[in-house]
Protein backbone atom coordinates (compact mmCIF):
# COMPACT_ATOMS: atom_id res chain seq x y z
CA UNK A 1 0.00 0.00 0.00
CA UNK A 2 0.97 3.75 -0.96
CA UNK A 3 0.38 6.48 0.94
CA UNK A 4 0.77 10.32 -0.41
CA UNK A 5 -0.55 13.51 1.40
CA UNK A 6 -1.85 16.78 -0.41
CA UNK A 7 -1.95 18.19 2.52
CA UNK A 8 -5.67 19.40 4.43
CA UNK A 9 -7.31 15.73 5.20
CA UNK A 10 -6.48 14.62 1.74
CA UNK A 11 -4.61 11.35 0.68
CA UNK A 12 -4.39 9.17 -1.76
CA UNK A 13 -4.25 5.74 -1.11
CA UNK A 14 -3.25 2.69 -3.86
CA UNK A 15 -3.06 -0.58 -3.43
CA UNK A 16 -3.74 -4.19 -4.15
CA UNK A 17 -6.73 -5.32 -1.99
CA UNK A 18 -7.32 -8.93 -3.91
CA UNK A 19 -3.46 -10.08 -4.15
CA UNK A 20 -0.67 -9.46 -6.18
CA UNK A 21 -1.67 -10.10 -9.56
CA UNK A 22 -4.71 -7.82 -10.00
CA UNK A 23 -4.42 -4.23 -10.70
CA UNK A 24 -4.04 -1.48 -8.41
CA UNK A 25 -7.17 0.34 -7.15
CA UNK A 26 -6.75 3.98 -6.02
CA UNK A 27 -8.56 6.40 -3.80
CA UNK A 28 -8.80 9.81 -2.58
CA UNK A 29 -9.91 10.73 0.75
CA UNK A 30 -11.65 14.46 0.88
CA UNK A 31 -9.97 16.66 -1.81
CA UNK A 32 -9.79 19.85 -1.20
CA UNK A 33 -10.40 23.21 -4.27
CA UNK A 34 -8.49 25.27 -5.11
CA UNK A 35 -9.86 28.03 -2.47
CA UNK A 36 -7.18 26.88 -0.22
CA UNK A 37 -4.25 28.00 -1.33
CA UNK A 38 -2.44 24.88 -2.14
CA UNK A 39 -2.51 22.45 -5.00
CA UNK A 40 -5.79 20.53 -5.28
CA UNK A 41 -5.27 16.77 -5.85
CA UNK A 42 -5.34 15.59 -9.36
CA UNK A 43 -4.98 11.95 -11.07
CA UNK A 44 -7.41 9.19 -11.61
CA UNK A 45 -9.43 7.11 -8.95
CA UNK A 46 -11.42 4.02 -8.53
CA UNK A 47 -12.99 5.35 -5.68
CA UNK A 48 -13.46 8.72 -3.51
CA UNK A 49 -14.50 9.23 -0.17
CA UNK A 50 -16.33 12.68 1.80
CA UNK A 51 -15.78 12.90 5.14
CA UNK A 52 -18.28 16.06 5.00
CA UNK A 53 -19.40 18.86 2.50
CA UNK A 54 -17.22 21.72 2.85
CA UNK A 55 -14.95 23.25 0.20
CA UNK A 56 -11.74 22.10 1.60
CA UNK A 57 -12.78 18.06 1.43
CA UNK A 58 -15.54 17.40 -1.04
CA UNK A 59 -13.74 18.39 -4.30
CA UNK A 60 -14.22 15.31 -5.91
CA UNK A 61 -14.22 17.27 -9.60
CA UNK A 62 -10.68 17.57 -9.59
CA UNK A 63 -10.71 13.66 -9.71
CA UNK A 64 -10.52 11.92 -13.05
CA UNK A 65 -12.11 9.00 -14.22
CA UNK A 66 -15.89 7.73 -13.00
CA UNK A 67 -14.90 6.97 -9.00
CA UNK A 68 -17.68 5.25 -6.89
CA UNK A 69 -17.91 8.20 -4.91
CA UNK A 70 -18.75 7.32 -0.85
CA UNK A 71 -19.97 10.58 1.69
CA UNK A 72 -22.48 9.16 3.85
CA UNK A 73 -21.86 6.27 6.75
CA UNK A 74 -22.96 2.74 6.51
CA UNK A 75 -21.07 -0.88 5.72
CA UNK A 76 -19.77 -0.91 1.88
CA UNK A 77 -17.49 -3.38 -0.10
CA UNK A 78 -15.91 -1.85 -3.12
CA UNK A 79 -13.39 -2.93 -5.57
CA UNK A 80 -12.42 -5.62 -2.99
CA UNK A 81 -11.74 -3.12 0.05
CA UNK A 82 -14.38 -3.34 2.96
CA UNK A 83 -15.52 0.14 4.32
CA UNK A 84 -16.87 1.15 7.45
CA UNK A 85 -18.52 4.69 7.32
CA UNK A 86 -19.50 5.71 11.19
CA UNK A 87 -21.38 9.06 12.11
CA UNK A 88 -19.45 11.78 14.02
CA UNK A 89 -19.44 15.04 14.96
CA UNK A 90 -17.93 18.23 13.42
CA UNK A 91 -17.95 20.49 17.15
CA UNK A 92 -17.87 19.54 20.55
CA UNK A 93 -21.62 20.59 20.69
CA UNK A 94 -22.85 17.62 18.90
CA UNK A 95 -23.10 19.00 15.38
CA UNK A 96 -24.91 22.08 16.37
CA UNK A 97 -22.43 24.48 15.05
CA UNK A 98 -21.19 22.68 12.20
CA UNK A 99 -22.78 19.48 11.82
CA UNK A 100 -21.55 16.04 10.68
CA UNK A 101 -18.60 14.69 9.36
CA UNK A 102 -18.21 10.61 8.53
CA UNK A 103 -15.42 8.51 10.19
CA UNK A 104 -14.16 6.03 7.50
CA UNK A 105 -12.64 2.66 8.33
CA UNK A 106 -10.76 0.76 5.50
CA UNK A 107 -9.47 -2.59 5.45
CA UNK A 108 -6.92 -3.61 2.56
CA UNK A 109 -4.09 -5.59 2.13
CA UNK A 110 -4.71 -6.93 6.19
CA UNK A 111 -4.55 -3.31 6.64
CA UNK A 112 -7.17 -1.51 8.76
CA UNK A 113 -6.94 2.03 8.49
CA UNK A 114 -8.90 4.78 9.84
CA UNK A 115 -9.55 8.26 9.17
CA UNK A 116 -11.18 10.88 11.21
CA UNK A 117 -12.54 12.86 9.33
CA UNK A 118 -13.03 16.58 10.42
CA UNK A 119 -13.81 15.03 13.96
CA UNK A 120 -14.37 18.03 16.61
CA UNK A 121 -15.51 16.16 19.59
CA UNK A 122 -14.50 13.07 21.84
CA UNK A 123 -15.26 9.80 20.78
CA UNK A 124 -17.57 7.48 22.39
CA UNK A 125 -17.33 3.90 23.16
CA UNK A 126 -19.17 2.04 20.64
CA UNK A 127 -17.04 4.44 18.26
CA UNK A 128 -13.73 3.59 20.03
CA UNK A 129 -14.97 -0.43 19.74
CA UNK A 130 -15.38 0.01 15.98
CA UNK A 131 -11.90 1.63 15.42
CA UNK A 132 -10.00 -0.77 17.89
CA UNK A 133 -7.46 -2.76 16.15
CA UNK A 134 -6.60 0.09 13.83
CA UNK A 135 -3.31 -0.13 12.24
CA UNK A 136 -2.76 3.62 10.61
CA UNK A 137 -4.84 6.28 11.65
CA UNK A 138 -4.96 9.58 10.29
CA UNK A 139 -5.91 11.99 12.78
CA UNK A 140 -6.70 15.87 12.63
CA UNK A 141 -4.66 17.72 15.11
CA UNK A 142 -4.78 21.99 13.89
CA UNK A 143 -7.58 22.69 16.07
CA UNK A 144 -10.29 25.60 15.60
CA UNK A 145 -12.38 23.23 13.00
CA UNK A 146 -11.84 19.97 14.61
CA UNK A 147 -9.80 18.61 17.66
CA UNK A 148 -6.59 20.07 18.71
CA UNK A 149 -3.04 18.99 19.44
CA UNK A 150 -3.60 18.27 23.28
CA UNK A 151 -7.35 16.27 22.64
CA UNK A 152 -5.58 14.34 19.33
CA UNK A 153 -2.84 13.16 21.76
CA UNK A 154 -5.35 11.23 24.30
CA UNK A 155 -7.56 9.84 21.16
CA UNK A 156 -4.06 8.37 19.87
CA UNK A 157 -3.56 7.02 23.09
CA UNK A 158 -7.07 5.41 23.58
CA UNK A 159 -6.85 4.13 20.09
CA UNK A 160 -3.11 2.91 20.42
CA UNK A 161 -2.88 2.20 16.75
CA UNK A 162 0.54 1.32 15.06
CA UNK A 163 1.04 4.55 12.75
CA UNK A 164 -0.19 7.79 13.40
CA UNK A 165 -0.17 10.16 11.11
CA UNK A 166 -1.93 13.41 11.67
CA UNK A 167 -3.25 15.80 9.42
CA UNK A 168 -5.88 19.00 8.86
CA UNK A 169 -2.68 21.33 9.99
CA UNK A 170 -1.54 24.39 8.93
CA UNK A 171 1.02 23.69 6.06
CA UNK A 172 2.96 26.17 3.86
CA UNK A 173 0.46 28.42 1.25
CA UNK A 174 -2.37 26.74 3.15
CA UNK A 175 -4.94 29.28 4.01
CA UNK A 176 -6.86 27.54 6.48
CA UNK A 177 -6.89 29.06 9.78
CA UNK A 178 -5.45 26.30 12.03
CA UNK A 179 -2.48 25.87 14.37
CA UNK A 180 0.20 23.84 12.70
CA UNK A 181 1.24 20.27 13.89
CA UNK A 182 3.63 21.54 16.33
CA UNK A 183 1.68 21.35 19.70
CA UNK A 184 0.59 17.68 18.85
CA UNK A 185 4.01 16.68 18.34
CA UNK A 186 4.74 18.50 21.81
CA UNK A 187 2.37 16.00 23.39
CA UNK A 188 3.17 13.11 21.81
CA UNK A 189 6.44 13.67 22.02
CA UNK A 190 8.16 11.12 19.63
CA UNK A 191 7.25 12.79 15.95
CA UNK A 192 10.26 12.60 13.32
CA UNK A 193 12.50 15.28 12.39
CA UNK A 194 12.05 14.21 8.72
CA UNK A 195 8.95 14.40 6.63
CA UNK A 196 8.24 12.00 4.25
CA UNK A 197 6.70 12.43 0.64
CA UNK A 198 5.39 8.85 0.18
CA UNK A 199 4.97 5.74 2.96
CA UNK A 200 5.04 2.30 1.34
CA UNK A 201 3.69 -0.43 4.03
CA UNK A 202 2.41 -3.69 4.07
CA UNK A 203 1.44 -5.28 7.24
CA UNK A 204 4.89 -7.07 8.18
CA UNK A 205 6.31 -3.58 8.71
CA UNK A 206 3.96 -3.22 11.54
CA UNK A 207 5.75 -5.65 13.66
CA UNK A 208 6.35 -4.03 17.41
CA UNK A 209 4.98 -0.61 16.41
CA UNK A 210 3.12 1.34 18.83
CA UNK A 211 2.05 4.74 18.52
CA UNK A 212 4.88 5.65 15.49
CA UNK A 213 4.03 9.21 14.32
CA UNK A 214 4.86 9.48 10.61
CA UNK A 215 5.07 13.39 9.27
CA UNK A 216 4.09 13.36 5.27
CA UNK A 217 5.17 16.27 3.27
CA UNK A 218 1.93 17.32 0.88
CA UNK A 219 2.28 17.00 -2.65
CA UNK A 220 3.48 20.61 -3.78
């Protein structure tokens, strides 16, 4: 599996859910326009997914190709990945201020992966039971539209996946009005010097992680 950050909540994901031999299937996760200041995604996709409907994640225009395009929760299977979509909210005043936004579990390649979405609150336990056993999660951590540094920190270690790599953080030409990733790498206290521009993982690589913050540089 390949992992590459645009920066925002955006990645794209590829990989080989039904074994070697078949061809790769790629997905976005909430594109972003143009109205933020840094390079929308581009490229083909077999599938995209919509945490929520705001301009910096549902940009799924900018994608080519006819993706099977995914926004709401539920249970889905699609080109041989299994996908959990669970409810959530966007503010710590259960969605009154700025409503929903969808969680989205992914298994692939014995990977499960989560991502959070534009989560702004706690979660709750039947939420923690579905995530548990996550390998990578991607977490939000820049505060003011969804959890900040300090509240990422104690999800991470509720959640204890392998990876963590956090995103929705102020990064350069971004004009999103967040805190950078700094104060969640304060708490955690273990994130690398280095960022990286693409992760390549299977599961073996997992072996006696706990808790390993990866920093991705977005696609410029």
């Amino acid at each position: 599996m390949q992992i590459q950050y645009y920066g925002q909540s955006c990645f794209k994901i590829t990989t080989k859910p039904a074994g070697r031999a078949t061809e790769d299937v790629v997905f976005f996760i909430d594109p972003f326009g143009k109205e933020l200041g840094i390079r929308p995604p581009q490229g083909q996709a077999d599938v995209v997914f919509v945490s929520h409907d705001h301009f910096d994640h549902n940009n799924v225009s900018a994608i080519k190709g006819e993706p099977v395009i995914i926004d709401t929760p539920g249970e889905y299977a699609v080109k041989g990945i299994n996908v959990v979509g669970i409810d959530s909210f966007h503010d710590n005043e259960e969605g009154a201020k700025k409503g929903r936004s969808t969680i989205f579990i992914l298994e692939a390649e014995e990977l499960k992966i989560c991502h959070l979405g534009d989560l702004g609150c706690d979660l709750n336990g039947k939420q923690l039971e579905e995530i548990d056993g996550v390998d990578i999660l991607f977490i939000p951590v820049g505060g003011e539209h969804t959890i900040e540094g300090k509240k990422a920190t104690e999800l991470v270690r509720k959640i204890e996946p392998a990876i963590v790599i956090p995103m929705h953080y102020k990064v350069a030409g971004s004009t999103a009005e967040i805190e950078d990733e700094s104060k969640f790498c304060t708490e955690m206290g273990n994130c690398p010097k280095e960022k990286i521009a693409k992760l390549n993982i299977k599961k073996k690589d997992l072996e006696g992680k706990t808790m390993e913050v990866i920093l991705m540089d977005h696609e410029a």
